[in-house]
Protein backbone atom coordinates (compact mmCIF):
# COMPACT_ATOMS: atom_id res chain seq x y z
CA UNK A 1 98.94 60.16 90.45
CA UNK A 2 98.87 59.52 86.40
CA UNK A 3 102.77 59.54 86.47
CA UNK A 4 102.65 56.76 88.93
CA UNK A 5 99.69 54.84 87.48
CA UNK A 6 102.02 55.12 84.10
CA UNK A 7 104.98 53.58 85.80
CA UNK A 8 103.25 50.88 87.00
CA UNK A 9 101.78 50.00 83.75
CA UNK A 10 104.97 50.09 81.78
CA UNK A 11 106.10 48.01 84.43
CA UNK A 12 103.95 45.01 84.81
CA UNK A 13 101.21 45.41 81.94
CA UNK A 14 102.50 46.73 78.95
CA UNK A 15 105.51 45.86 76.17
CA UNK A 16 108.24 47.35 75.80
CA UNK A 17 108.38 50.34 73.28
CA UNK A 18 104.45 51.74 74.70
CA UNK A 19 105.64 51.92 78.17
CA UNK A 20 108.17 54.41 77.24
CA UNK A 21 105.53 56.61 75.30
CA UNK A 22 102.72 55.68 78.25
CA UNK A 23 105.65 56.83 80.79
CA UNK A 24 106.81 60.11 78.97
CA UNK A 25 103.27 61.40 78.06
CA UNK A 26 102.09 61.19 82.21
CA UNK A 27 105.16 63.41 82.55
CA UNK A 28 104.43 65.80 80.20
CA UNK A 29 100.51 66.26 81.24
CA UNK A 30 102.02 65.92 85.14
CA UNK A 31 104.38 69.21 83.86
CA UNK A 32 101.33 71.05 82.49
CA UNK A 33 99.41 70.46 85.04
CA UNK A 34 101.60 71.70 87.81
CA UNK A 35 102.33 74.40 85.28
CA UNK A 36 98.63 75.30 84.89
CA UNK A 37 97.81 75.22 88.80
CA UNK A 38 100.93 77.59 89.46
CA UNK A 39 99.75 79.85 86.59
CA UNK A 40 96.45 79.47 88.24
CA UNK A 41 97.76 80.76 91.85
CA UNK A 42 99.74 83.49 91.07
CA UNK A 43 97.26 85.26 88.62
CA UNK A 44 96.07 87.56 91.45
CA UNK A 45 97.79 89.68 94.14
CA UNK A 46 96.72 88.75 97.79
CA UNK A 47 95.59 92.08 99.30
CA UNK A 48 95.97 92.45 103.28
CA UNK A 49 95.63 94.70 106.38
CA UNK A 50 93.94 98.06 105.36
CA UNK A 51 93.42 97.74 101.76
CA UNK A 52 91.74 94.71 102.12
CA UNK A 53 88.46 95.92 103.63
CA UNK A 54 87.55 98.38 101.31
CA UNK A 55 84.89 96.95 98.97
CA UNK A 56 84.16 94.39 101.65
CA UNK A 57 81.03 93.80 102.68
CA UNK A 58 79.00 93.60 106.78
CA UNK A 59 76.06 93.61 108.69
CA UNK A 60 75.44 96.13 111.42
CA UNK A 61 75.11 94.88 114.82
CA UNK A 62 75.16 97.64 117.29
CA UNK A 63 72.73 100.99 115.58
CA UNK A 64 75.59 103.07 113.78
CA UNK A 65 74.26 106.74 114.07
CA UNK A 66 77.12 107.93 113.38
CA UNK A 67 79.63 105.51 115.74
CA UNK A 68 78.39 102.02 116.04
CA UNK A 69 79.36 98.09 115.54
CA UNK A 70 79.81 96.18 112.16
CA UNK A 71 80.19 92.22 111.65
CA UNK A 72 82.90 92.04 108.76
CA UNK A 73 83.86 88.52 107.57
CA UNK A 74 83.43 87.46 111.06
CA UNK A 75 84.93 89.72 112.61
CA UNK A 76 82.96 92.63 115.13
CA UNK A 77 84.89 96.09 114.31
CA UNK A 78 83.97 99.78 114.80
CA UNK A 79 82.20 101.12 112.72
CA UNK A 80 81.20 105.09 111.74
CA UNK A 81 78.42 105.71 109.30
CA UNK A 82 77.59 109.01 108.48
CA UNK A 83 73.75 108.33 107.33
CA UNK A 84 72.91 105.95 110.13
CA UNK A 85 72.69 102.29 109.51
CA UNK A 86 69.94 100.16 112.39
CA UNK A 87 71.28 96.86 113.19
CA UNK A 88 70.44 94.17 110.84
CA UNK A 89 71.27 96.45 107.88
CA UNK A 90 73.56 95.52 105.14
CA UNK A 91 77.08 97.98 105.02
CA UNK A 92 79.72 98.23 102.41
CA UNK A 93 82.99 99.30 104.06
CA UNK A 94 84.41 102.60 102.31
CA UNK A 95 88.04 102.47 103.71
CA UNK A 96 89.94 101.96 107.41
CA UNK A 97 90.18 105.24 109.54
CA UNK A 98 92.03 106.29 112.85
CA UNK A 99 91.86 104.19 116.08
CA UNK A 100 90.73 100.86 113.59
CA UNK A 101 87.09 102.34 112.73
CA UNK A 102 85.89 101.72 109.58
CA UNK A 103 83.93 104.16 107.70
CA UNK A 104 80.98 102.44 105.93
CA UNK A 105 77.72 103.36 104.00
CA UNK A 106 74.98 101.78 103.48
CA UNK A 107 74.52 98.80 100.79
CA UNK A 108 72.27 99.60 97.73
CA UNK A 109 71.91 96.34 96.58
């Protein structure tokens, strides 16, 4: 948007050796920017399927004592909690077992 502002400017508004600075300094901060925002995106890895729950965070729906139902970002999945969790209760997800239960404990926080 800058770059084209710039062009525009040096263009109809301004003489002639400041629209060539006006022009080349919106395309050096358009470079850094898009530099900055790819920087920006890559910095982390994107983590999916089974690693991705552990860590994550639920509610209980269904009374887990020990095989019961979980809410996880949205989502209702099996759940198996070894200390009992009563629906309503917060659950951290520990990791992603056979048949797509998830093993779970209760939060602390």
């Amino acid at each position: 948007m800058l770059l084209v502002l710039a062009i525009l400017a040096a263009i109809f508004l301004l003489p002639s050796p400041w629209s060539y600075v006006v022009v080349i300094a919106a395309a050096v901060w358009e470079s850094a920017e898009l530099a900055f925002f790819v920087w920006y995106s890559k910095r982390r890895q994107a983590t999916t399927g089974a690693d991705a729950f552990a860590g994550a965070k639920g509610v209980v729906v269904q009374a887990c004592r020990p095989i019961g139902q979980i809410r996880v970002r949205g989502e209702l999945w099996r759940a198996r909690c070894e200390e009992g969790a009563d629906p309503g209760e917060a659950v951290v997800v520990e990791s992603l077992g056979p048949e797509l239960t998830l093993f779970v404990h209760r939060d602390s926080a």
